[in-house]
PDB file of N, CA and C in Angstrom:
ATOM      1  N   UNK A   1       2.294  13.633  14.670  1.00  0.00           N
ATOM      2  CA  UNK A   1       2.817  12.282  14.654  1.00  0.00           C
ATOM      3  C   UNK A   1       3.045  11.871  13.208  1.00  0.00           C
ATOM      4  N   UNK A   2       3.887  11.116  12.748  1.00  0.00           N
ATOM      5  CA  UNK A   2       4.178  11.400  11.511  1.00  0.00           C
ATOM      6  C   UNK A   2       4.923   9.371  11.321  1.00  0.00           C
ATOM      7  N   UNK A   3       4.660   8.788  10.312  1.00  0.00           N
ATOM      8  CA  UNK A   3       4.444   7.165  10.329  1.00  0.00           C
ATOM      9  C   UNK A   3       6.029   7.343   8.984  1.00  0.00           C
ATOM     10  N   UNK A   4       6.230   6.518   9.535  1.00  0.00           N
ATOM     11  CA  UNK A   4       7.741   6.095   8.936  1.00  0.00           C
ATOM     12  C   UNK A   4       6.974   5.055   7.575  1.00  0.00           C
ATOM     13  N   UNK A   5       7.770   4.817   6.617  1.00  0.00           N
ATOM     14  CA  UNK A   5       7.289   3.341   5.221  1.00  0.00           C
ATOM     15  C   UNK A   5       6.364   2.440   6.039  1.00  0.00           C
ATOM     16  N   UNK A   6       7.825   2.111   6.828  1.00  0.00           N
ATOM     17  CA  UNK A   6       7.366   0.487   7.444  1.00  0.00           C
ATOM     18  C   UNK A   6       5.938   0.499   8.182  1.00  0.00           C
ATOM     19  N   UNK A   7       6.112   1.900   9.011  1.00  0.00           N
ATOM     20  CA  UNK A   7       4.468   1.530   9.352  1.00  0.00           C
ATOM     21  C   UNK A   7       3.327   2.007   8.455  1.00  0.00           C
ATOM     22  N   UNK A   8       3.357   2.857   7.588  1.00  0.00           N
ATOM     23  CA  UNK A   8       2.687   2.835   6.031  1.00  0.00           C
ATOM     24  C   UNK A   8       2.095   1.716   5.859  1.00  0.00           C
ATOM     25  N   UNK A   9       3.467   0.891   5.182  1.00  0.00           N
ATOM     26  CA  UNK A   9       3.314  -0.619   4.888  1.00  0.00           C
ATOM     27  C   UNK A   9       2.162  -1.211   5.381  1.00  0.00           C
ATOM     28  N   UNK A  10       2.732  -1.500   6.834  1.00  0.00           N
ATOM     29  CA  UNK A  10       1.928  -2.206   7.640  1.00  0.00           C
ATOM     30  C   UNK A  10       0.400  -1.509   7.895  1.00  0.00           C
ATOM     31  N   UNK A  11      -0.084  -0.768   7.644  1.00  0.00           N
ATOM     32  CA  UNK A  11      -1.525   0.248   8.266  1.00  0.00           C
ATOM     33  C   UNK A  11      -1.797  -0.428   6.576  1.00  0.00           C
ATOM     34  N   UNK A  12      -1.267   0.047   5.824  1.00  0.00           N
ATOM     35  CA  UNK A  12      -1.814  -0.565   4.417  1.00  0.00           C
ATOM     36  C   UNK A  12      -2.526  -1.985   4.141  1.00  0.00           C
ATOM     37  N   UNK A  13      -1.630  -2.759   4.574  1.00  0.00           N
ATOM     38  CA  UNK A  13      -1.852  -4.202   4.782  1.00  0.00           C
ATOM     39  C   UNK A  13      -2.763  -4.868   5.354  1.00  0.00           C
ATOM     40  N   UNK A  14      -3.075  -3.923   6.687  1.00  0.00           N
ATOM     41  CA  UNK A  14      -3.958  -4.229   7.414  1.00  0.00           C
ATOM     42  C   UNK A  14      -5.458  -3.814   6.940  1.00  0.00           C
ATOM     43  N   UNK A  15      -5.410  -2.917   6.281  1.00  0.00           N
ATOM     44  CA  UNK A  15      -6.593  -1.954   5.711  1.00  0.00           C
ATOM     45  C   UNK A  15      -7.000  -2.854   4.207  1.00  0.00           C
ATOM     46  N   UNK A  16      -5.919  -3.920   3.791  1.00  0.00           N
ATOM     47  CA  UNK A  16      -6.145  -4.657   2.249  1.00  0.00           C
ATOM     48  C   UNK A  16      -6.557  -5.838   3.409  1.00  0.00           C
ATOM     49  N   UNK A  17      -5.960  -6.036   4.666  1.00  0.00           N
ATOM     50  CA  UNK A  17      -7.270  -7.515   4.769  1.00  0.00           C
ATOM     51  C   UNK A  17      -8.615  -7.202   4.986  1.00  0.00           C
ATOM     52  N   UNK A  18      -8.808  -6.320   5.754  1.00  0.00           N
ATOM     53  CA  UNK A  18     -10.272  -5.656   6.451  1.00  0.00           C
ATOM     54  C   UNK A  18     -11.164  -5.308   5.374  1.00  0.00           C
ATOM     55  N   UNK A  19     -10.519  -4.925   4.157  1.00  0.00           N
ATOM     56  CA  UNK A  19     -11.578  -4.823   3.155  1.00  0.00           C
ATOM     57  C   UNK A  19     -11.670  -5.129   2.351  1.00  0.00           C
ATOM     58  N   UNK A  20     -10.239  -6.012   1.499  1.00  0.00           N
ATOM     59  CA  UNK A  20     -10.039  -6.465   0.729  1.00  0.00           C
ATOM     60  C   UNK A  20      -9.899  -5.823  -0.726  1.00  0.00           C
ATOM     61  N   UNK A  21      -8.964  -6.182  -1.696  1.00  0.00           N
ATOM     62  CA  UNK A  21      -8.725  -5.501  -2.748  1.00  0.00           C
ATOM     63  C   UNK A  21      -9.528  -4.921  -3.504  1.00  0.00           C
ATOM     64  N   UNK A  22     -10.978  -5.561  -3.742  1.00  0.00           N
ATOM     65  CA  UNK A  22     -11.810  -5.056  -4.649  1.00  0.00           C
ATOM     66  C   UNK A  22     -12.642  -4.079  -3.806  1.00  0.00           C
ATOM     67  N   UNK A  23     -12.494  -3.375  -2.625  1.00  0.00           N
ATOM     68  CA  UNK A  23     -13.184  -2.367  -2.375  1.00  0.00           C
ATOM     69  C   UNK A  23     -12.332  -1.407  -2.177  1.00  0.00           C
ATOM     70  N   UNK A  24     -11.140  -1.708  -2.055  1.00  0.00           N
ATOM     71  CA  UNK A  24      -9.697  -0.486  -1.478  1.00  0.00           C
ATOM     72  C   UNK A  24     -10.255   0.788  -2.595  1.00  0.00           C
ATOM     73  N   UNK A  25     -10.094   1.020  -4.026  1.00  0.00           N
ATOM     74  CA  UNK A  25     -10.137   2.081  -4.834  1.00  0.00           C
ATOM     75  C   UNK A  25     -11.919   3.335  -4.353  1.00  0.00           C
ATOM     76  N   UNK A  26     -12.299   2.228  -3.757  1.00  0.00           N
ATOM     77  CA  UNK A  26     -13.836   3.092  -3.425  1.00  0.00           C
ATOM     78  C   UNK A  26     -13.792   3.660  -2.224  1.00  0.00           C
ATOM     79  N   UNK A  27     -13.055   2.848  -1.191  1.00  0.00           N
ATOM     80  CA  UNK A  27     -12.415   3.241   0.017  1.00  0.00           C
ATOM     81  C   UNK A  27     -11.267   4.707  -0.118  1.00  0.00           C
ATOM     82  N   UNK A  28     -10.267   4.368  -1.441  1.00  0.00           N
ATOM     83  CA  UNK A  28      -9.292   5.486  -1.146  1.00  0.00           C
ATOM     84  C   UNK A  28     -10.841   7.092  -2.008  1.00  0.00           C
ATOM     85  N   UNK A  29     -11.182   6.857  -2.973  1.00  0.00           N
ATOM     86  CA  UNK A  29     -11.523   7.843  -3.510  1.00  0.00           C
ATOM     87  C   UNK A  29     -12.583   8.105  -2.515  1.00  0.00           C
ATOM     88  N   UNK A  30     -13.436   7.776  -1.486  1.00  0.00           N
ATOM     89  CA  UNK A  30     -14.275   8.737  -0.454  1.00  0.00           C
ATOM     90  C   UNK A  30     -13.005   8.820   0.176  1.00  0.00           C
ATOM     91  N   UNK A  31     -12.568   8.684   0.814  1.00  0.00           N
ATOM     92  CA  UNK A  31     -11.413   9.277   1.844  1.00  0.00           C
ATOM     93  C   UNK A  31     -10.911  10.475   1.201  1.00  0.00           C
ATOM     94  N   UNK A  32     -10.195  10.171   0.113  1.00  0.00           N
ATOM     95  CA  UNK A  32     -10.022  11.630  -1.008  1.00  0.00           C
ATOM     96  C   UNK A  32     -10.979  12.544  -0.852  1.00  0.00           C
ATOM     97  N   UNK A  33     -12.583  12.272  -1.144  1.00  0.00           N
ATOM     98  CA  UNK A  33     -13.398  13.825  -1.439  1.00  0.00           C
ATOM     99  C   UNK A  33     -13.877  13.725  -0.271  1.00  0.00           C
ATOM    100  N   UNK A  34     -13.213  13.529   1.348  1.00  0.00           N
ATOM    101  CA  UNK A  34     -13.487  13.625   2.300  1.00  0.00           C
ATOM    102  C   UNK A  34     -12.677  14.788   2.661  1.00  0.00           C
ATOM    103  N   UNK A  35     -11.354  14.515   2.361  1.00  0.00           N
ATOM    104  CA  UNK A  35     -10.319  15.526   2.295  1.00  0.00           C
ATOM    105  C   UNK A  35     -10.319  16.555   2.233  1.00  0.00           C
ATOM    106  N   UNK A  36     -10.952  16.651   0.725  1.00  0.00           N
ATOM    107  CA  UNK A  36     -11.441  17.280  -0.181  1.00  0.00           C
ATOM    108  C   UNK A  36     -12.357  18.566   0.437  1.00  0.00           C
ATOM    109  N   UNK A  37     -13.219  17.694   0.837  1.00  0.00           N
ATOM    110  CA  UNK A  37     -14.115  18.771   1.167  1.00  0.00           C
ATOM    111  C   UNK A  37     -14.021  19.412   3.096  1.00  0.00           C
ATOM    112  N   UNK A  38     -13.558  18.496   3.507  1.00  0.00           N
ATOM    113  CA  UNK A  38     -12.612  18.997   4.676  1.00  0.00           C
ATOM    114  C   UNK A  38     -11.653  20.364   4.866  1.00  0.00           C
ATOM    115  N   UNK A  39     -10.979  20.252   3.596  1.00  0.00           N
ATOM    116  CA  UNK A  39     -10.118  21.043   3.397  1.00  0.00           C
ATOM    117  C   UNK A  39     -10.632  22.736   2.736  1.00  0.00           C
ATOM    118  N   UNK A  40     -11.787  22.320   1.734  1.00  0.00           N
ATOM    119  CA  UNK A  40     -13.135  23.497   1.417  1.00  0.00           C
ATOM    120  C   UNK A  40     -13.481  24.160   2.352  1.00  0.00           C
ATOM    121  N   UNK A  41     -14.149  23.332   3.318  1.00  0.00           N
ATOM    122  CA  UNK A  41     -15.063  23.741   4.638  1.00  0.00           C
ATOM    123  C   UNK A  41     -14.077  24.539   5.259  1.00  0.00           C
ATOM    124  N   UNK A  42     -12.773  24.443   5.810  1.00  0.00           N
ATOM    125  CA  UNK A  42     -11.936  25.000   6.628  1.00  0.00           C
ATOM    126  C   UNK A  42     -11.267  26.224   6.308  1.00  0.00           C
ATOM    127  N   UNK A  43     -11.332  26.155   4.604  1.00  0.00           N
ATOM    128  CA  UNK A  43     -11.019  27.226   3.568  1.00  0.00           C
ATOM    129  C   UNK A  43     -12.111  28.398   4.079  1.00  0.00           C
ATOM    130  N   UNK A  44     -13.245  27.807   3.591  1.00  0.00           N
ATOM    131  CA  UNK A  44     -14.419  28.849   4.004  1.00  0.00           C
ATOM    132  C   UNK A  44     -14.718  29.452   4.687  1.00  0.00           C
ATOM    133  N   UNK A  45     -14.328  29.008   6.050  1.00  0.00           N
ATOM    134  CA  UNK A  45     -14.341  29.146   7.511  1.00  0.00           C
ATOM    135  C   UNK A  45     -13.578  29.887   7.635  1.00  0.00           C
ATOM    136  N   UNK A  46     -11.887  30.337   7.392  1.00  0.00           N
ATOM    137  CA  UNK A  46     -11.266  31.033   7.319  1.00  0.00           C
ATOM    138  C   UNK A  46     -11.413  32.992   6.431  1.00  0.00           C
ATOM    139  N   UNK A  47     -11.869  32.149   4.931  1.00  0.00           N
ATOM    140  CA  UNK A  47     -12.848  33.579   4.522  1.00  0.00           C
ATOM    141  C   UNK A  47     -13.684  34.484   4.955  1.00  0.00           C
ATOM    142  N   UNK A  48     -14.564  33.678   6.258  1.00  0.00           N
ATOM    143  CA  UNK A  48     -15.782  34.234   6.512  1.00  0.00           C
ATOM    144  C   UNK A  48     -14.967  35.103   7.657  1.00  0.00           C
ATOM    145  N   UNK A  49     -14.468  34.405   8.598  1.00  0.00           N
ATOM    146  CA  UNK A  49     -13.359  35.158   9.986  1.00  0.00           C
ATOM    147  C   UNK A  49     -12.844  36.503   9.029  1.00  0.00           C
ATOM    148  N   UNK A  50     -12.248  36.133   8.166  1.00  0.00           N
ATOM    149  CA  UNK A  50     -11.428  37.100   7.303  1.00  0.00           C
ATOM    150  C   UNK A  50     -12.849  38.615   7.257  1.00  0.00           C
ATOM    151  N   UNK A  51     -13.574  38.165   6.326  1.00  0.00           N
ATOM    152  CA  UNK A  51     -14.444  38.966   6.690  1.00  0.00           C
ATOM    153  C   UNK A  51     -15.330  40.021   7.605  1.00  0.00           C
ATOM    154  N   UNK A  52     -15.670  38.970   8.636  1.00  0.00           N
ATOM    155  CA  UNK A  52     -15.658  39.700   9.904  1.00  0.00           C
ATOM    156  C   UNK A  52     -15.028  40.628  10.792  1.00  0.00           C
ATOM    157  N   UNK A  53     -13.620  40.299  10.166  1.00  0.00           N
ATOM    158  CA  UNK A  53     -12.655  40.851  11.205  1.00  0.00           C
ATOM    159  C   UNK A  53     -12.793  42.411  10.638  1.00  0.00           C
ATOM    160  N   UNK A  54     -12.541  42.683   9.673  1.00  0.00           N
ATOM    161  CA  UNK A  54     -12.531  43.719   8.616  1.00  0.00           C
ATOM    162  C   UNK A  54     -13.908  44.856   8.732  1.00  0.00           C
TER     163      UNK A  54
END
């Protein structure tokens, strides 16, 4: 599923009333090393299969 600007926009907007401006940057950077390490874990997970298979 894939969000066009406008609804960007709008999910944005909604996410600056619910938490308001002065917490958004603490909000985006855990979401980031959530990613982050989401994206590690799944890395790893893939190495280890790799391994096994072999």
């Amino acid at each position: 599923m894939r969000f066009g600007m406008g609804e960007l926009i709008i999910i944005l907007a909604i996410i600056l009333l619910l938490f308001g401006a002065s917490r958004l940057p603490a909000i985006a950077r855990a979401l980031g090393d959530a990613i982050k390490e989401f994206k590690k874990g799944t890395k790893e997970t893939g190495d280890d299969s790799d391994k096994h298979a072999g």
